[in-house]
Protein backbone atom coordinates (compact mmCIF):
# COMPACT_ATOMS: atom_id res chain seq x y z
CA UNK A 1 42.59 -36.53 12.09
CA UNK A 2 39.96 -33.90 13.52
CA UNK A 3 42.74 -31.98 14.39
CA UNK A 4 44.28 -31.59 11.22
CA UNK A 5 41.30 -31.97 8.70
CA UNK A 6 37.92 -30.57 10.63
CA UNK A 7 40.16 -27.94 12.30
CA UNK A 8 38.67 -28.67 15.87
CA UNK A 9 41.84 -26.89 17.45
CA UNK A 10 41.56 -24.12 15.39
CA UNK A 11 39.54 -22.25 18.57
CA UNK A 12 39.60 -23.49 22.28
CA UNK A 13 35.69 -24.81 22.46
CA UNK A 14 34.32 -24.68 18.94
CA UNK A 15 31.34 -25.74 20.43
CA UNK A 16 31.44 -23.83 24.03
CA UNK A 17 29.40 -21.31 22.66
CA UNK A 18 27.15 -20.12 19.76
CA UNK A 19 29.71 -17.17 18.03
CA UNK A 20 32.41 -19.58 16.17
CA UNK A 21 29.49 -21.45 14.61
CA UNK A 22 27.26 -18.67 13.57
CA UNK A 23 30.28 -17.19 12.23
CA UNK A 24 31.30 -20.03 10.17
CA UNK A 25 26.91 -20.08 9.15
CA UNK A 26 27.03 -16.42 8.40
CA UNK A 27 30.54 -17.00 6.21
CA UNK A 28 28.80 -19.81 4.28
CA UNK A 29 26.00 -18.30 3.99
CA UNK A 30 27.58 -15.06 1.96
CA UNK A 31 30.21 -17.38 -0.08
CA UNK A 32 26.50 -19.38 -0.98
CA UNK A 33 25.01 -15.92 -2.06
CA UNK A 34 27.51 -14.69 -3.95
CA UNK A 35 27.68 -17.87 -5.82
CA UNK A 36 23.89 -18.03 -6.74
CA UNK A 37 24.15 -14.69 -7.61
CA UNK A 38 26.89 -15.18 -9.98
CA UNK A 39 24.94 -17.92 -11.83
CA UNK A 40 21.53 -15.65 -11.83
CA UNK A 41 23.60 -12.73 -13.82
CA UNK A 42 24.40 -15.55 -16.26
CA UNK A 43 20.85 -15.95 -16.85
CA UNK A 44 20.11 -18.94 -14.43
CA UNK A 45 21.41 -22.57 -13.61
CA UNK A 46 20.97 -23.74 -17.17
CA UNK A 47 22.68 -20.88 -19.07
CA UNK A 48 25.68 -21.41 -16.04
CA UNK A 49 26.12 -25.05 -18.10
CA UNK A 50 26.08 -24.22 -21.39
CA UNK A 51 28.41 -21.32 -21.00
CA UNK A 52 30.63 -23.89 -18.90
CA UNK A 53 30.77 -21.64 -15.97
CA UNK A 54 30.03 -24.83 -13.33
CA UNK A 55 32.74 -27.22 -14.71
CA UNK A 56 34.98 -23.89 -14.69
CA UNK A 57 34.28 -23.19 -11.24
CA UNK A 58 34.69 -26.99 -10.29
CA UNK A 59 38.04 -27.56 -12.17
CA UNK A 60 39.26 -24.51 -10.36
CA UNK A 61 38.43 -25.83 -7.04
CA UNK A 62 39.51 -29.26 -7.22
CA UNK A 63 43.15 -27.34 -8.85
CA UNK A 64 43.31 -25.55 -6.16
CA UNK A 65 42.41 -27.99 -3.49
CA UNK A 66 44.82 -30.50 -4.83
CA UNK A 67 48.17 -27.53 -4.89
CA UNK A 68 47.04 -27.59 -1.40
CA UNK A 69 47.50 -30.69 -0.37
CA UNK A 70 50.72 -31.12 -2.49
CA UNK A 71 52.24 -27.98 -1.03
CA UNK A 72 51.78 -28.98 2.70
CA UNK A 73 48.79 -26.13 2.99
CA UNK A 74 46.05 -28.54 3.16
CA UNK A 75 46.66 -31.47 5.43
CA UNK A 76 45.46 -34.93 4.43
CA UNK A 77 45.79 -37.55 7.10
CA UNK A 78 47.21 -40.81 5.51
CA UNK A 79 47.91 -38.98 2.15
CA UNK A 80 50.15 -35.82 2.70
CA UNK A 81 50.81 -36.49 6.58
């Protein structure tokens, strides 16, 4: 299950130094920016809502999350393997 869903294999000691986690930080923390940015250029959190923009932007995850899983690209213990 950590294999397959938390990617724990994905490097040889995710933890055996500082570099793979401040890389996945620093990744996070530019997707975050980016985001809050996008909702500030639509006027703030509240104009985001009423022009739908955060129900867009969660339908289009959850979409894309669940084409993942059905295609094999996104492994789901117990679901998809």
């Amino acid at each position: 299950m950590l294999q397959k869903e938390a990617g724990t294999t994905d490097t040889a000691d995710p933890l055996g130094g500082s570099y793979y986690i401040e890389a996945l930080t620093d990744e996070l923390e530019t997707r975050a920016w980016e985001l809050i940015e996008r909702v500030d250029s639509l006027g703030g959190a509240v104009q985001a809502i009423e022009q739908e923009f955060v129900q867009s932007e969660i339908e289009s995850a959850a979409f894309k999350w669940q084409q993942e899983v059905e295609s094999g690209e996104r492994v789901i213990v117990g679901v998809n393997k």
